[in-house]
ModelCIF file with pLDDT and N, C-alpha, C, O atoms, coordinates in Angstrom:
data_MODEL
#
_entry.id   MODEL 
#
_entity.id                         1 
_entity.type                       polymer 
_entity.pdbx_number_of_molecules   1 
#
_entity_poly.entity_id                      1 
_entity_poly.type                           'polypeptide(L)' 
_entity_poly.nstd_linkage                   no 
_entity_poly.nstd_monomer                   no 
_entity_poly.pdbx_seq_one_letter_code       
;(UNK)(UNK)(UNK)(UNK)(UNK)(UNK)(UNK)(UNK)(UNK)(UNK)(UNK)(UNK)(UNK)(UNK)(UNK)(UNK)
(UNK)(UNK)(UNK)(UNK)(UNK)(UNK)(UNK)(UNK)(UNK)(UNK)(UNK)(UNK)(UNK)(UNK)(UNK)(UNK)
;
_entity_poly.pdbx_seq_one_letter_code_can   XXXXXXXXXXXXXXXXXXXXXXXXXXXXXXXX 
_entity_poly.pdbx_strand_id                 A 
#
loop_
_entity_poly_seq.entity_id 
_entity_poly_seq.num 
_entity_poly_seq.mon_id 
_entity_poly_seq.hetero 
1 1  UNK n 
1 2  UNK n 
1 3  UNK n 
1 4  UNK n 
1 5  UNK n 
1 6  UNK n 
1 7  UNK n 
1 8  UNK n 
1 9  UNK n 
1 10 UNK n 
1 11 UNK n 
1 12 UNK n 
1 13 UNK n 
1 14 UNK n 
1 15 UNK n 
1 16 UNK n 
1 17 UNK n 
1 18 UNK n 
1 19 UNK n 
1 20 UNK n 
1 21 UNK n 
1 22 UNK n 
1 23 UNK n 
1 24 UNK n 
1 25 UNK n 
1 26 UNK n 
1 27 UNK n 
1 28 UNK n 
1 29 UNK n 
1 30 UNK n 
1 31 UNK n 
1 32 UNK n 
#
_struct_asym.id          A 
_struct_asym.entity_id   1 
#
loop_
_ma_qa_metric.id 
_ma_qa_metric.mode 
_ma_qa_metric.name 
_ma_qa_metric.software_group_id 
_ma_qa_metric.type 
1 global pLDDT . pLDDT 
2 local  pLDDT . pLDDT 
#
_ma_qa_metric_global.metric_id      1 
_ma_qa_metric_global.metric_value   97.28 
_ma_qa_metric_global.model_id       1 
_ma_qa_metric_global.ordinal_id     1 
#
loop_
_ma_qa_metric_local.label_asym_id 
_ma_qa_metric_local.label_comp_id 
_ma_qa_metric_local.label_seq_id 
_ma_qa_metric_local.metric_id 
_ma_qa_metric_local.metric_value 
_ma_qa_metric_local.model_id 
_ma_qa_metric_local.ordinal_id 
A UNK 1  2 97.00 1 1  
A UNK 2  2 98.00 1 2  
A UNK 3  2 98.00 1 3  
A UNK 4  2 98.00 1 4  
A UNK 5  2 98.00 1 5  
A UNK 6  2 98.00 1 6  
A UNK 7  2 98.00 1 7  
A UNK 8  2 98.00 1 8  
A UNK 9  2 98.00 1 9  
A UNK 10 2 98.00 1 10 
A UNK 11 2 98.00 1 11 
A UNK 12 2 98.00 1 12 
A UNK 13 2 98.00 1 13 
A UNK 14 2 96.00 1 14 
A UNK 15 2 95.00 1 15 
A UNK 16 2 95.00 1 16 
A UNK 17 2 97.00 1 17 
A UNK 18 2 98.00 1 18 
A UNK 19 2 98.00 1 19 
A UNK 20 2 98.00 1 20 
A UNK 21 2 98.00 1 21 
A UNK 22 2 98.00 1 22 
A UNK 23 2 97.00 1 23 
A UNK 24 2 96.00 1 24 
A UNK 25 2 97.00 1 25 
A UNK 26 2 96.00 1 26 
A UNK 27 2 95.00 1 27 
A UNK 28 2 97.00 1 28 
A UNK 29 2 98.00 1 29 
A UNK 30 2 97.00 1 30 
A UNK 31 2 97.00 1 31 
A UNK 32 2 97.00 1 32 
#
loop_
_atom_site.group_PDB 
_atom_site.id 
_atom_site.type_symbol 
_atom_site.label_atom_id 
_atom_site.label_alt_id 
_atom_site.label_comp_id 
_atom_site.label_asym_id 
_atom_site.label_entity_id 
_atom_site.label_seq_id 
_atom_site.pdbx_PDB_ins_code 
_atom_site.Cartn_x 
_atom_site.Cartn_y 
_atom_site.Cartn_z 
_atom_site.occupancy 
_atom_site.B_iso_or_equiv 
_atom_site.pdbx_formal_charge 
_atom_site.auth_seq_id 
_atom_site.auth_comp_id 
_atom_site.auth_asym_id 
_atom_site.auth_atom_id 
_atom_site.pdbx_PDB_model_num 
ATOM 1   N N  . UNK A 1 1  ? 0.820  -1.207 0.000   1.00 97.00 ? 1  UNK A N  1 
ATOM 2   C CA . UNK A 1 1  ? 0.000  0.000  0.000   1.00 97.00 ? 1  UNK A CA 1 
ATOM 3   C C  . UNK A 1 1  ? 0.850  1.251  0.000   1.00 97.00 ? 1  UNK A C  1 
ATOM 4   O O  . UNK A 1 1  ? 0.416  2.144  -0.727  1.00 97.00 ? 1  UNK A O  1 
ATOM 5   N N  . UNK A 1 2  ? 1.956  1.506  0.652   1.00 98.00 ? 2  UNK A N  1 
ATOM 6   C CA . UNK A 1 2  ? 2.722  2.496  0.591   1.00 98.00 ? 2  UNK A CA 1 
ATOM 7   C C  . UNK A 1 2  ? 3.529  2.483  -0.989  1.00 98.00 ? 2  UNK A C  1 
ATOM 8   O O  . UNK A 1 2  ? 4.028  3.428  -1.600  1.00 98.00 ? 2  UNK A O  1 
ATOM 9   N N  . UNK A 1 3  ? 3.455  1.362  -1.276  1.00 98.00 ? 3  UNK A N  1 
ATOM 10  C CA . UNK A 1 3  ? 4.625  1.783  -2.496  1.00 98.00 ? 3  UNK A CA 1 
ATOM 11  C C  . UNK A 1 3  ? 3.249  2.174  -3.439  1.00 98.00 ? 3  UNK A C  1 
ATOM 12  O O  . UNK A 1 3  ? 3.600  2.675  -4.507  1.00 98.00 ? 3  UNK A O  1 
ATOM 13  N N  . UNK A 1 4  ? 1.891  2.071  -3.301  1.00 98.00 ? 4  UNK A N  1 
ATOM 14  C CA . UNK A 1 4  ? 0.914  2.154  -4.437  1.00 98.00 ? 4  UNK A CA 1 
ATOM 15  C C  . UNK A 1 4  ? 0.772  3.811  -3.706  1.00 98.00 ? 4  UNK A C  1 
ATOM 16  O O  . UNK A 1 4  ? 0.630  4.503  -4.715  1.00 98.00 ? 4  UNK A O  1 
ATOM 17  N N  . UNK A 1 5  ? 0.759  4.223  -3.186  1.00 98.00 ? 5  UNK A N  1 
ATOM 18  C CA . UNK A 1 5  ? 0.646  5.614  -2.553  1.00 98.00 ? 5  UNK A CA 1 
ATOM 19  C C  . UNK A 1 5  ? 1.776  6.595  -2.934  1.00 98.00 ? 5  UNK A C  1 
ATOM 20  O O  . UNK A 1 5  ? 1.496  7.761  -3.213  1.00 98.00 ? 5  UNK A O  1 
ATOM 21  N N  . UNK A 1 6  ? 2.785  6.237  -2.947  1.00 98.00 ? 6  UNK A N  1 
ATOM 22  C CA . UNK A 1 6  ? 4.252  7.027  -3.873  1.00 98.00 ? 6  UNK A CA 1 
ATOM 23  C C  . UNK A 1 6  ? 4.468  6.634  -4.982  1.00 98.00 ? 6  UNK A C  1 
ATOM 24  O O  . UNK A 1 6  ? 5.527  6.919  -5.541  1.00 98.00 ? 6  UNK A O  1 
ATOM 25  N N  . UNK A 1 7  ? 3.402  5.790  -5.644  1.00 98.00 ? 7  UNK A N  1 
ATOM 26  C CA . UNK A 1 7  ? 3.827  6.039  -7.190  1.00 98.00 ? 7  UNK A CA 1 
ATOM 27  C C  . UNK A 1 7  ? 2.668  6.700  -7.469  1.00 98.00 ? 7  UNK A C  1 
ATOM 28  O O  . UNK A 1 7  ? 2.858  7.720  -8.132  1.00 98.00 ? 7  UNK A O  1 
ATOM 29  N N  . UNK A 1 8  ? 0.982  6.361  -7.058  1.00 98.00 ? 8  UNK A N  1 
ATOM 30  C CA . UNK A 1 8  ? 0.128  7.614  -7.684  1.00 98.00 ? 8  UNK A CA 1 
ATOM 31  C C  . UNK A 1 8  ? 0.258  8.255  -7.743  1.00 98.00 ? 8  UNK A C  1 
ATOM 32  O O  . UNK A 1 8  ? 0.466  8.713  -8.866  1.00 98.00 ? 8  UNK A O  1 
ATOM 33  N N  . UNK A 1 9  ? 0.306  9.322  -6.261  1.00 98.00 ? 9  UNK A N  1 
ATOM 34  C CA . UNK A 1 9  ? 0.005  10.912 -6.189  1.00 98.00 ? 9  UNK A CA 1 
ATOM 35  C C  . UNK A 1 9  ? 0.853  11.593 -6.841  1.00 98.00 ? 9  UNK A C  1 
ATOM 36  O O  . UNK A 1 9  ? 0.468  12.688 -7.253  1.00 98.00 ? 9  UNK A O  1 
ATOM 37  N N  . UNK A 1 10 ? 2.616  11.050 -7.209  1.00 98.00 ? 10 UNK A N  1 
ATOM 38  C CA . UNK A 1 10 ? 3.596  11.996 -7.989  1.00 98.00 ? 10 UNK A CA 1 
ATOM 39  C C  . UNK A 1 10 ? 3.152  11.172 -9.536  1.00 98.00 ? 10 UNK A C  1 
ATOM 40  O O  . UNK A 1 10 ? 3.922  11.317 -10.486 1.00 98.00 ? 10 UNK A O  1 
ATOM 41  N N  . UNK A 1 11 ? 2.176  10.516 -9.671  1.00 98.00 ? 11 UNK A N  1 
ATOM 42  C CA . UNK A 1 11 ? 2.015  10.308 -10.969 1.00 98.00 ? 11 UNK A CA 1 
ATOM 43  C C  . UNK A 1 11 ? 0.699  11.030 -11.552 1.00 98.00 ? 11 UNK A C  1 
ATOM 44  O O  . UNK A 1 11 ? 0.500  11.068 -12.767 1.00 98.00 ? 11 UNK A O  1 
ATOM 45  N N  . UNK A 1 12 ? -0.194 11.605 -10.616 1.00 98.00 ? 12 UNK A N  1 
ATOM 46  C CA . UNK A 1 12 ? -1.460 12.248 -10.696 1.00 98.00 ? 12 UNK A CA 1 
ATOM 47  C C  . UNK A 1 12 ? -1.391 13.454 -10.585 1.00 98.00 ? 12 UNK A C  1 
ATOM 48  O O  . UNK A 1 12 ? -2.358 14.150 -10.896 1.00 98.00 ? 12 UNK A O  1 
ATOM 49  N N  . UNK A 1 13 ? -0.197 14.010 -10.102 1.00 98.00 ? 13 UNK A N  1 
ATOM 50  C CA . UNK A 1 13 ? 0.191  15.702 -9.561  1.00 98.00 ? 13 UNK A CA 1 
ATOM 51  C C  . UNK A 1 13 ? 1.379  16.145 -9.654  1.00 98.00 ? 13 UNK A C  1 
ATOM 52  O O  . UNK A 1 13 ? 2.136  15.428 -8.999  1.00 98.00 ? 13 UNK A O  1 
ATOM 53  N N  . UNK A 1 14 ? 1.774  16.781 -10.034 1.00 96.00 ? 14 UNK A N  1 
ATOM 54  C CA . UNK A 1 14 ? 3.048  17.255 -10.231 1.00 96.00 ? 14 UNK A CA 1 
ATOM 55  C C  . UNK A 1 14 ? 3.161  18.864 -9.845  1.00 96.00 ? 14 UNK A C  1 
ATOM 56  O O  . UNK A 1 14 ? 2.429  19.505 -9.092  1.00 96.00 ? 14 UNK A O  1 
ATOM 57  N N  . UNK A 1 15 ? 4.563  19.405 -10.768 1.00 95.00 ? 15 UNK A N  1 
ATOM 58  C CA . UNK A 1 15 ? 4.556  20.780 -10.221 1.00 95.00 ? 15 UNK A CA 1 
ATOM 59  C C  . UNK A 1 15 ? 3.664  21.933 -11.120 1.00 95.00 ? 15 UNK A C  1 
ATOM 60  O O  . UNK A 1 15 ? 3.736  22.157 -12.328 1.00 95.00 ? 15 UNK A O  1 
ATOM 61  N N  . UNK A 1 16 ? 2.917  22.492 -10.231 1.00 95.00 ? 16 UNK A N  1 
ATOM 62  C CA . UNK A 1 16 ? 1.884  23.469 -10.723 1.00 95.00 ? 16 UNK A CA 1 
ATOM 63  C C  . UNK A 1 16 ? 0.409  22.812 -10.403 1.00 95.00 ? 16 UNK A C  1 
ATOM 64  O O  . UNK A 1 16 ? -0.660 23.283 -10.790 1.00 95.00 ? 16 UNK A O  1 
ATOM 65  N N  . UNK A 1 17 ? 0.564  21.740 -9.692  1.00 97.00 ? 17 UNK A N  1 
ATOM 66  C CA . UNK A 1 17 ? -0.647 21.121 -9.295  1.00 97.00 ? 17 UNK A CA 1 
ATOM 67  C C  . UNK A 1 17 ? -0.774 21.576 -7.775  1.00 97.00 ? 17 UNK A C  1 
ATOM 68  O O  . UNK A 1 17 ? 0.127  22.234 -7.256  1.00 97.00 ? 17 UNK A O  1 
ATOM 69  N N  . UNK A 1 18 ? -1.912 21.210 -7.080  1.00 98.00 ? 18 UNK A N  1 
ATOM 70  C CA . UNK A 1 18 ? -1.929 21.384 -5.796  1.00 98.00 ? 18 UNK A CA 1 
ATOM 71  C C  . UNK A 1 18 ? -2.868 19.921 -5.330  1.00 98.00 ? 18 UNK A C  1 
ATOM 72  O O  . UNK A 1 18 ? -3.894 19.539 -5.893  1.00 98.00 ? 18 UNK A O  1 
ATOM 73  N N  . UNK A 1 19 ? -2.141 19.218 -4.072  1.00 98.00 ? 19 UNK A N  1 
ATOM 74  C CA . UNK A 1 19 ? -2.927 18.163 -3.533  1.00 98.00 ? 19 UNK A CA 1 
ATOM 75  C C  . UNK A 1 19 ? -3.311 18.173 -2.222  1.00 98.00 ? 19 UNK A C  1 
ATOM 76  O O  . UNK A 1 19 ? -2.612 18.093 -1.212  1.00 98.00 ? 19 UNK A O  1 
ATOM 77  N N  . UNK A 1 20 ? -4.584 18.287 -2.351  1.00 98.00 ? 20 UNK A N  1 
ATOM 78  C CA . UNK A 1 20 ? -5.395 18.721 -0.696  1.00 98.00 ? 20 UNK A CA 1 
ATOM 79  C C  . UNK A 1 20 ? -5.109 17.567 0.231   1.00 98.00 ? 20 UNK A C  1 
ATOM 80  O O  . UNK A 1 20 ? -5.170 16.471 -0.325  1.00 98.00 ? 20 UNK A O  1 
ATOM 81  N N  . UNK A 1 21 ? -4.840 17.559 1.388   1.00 98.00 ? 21 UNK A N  1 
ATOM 82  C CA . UNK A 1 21 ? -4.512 16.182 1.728   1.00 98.00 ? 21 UNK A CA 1 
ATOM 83  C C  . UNK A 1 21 ? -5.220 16.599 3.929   1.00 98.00 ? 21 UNK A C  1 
ATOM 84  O O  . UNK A 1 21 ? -4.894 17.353 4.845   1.00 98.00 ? 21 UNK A O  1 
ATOM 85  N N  . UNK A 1 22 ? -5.943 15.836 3.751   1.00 98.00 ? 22 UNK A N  1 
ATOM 86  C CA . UNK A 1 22 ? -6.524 15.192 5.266   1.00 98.00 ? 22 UNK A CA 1 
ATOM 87  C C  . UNK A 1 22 ? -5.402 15.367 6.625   1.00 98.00 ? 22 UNK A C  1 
ATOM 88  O O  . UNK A 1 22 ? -4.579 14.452 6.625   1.00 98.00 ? 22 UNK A O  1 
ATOM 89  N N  . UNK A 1 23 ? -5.269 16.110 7.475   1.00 97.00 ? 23 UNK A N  1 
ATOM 90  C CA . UNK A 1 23 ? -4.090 15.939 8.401   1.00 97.00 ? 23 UNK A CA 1 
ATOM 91  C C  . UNK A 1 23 ? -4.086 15.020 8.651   1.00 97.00 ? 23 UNK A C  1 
ATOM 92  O O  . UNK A 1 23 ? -2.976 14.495 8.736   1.00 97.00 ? 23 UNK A O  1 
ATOM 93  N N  . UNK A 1 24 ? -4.982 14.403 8.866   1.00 96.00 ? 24 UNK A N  1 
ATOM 94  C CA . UNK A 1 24 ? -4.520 13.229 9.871   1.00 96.00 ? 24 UNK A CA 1 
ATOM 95  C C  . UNK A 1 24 ? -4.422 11.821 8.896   1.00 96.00 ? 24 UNK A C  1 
ATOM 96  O O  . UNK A 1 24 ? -4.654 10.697 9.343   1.00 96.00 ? 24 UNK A O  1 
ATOM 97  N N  . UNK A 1 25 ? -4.031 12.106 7.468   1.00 97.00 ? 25 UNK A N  1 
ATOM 98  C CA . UNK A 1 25 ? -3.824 11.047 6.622   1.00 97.00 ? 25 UNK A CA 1 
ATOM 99  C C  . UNK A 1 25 ? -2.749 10.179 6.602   1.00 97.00 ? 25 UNK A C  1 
ATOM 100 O O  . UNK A 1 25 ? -1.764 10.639 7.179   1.00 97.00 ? 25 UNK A O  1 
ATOM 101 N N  . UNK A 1 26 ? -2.568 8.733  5.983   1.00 96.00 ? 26 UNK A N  1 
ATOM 102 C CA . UNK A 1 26 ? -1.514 7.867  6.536   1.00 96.00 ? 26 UNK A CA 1 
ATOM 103 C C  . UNK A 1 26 ? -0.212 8.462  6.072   1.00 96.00 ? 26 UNK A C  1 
ATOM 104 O O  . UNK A 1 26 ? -0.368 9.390  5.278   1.00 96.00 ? 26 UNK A O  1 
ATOM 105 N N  . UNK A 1 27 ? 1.038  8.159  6.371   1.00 95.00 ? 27 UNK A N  1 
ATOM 106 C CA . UNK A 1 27 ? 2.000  8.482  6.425   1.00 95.00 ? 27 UNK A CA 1 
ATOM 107 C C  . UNK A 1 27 ? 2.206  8.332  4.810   1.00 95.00 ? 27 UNK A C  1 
ATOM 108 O O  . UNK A 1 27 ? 2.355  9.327  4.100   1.00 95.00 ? 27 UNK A O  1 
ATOM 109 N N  . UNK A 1 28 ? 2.201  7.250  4.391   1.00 97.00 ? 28 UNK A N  1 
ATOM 110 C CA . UNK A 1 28 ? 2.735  6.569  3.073   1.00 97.00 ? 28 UNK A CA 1 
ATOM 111 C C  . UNK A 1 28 ? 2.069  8.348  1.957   1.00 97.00 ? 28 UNK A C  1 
ATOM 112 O O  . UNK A 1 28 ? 2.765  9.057  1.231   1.00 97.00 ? 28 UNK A O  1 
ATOM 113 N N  . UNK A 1 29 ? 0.448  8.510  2.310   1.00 98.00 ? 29 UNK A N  1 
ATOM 114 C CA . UNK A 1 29 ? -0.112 9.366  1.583   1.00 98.00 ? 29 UNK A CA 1 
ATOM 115 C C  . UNK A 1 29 ? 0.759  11.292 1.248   1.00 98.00 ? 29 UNK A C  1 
ATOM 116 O O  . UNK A 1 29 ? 0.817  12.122 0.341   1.00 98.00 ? 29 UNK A O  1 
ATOM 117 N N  . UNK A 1 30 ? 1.307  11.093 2.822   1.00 97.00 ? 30 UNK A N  1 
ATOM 118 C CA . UNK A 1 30 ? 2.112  12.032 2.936   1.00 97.00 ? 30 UNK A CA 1 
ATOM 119 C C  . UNK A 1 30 ? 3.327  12.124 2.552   1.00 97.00 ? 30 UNK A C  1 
ATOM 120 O O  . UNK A 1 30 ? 3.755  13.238 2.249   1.00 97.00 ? 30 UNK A O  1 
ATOM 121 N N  . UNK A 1 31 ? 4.227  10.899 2.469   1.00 97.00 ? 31 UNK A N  1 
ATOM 122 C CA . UNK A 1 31 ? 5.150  11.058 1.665   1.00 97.00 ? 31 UNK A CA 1 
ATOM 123 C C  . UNK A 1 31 ? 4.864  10.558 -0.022  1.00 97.00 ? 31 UNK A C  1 
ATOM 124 O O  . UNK A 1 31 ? 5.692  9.784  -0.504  1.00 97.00 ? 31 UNK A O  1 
ATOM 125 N N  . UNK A 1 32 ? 4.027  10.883 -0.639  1.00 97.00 ? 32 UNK A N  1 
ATOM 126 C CA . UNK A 1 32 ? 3.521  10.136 -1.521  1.00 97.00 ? 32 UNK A CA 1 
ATOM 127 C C  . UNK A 1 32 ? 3.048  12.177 -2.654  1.00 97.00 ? 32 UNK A C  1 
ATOM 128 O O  . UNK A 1 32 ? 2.476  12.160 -3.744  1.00 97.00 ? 32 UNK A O  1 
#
């Protein structure tokens, strides 16, 4: 689950994007 979490979000968002993200979301999502 963490490695599926750091390859989406830098594959869904990049620079000039913005990703809203939950504080209290899992770690993996945050480094992701």
């Amino acid at each position: 689950g963490y490695m599926a979490n750091v390859g989406i979000l830098p594959a869904l968002a990049g620079k000039g994007d913005i990703i809203y993200s939950d504080e209290l979301n899992h770690a993996s999502i945050i480094d992701g």
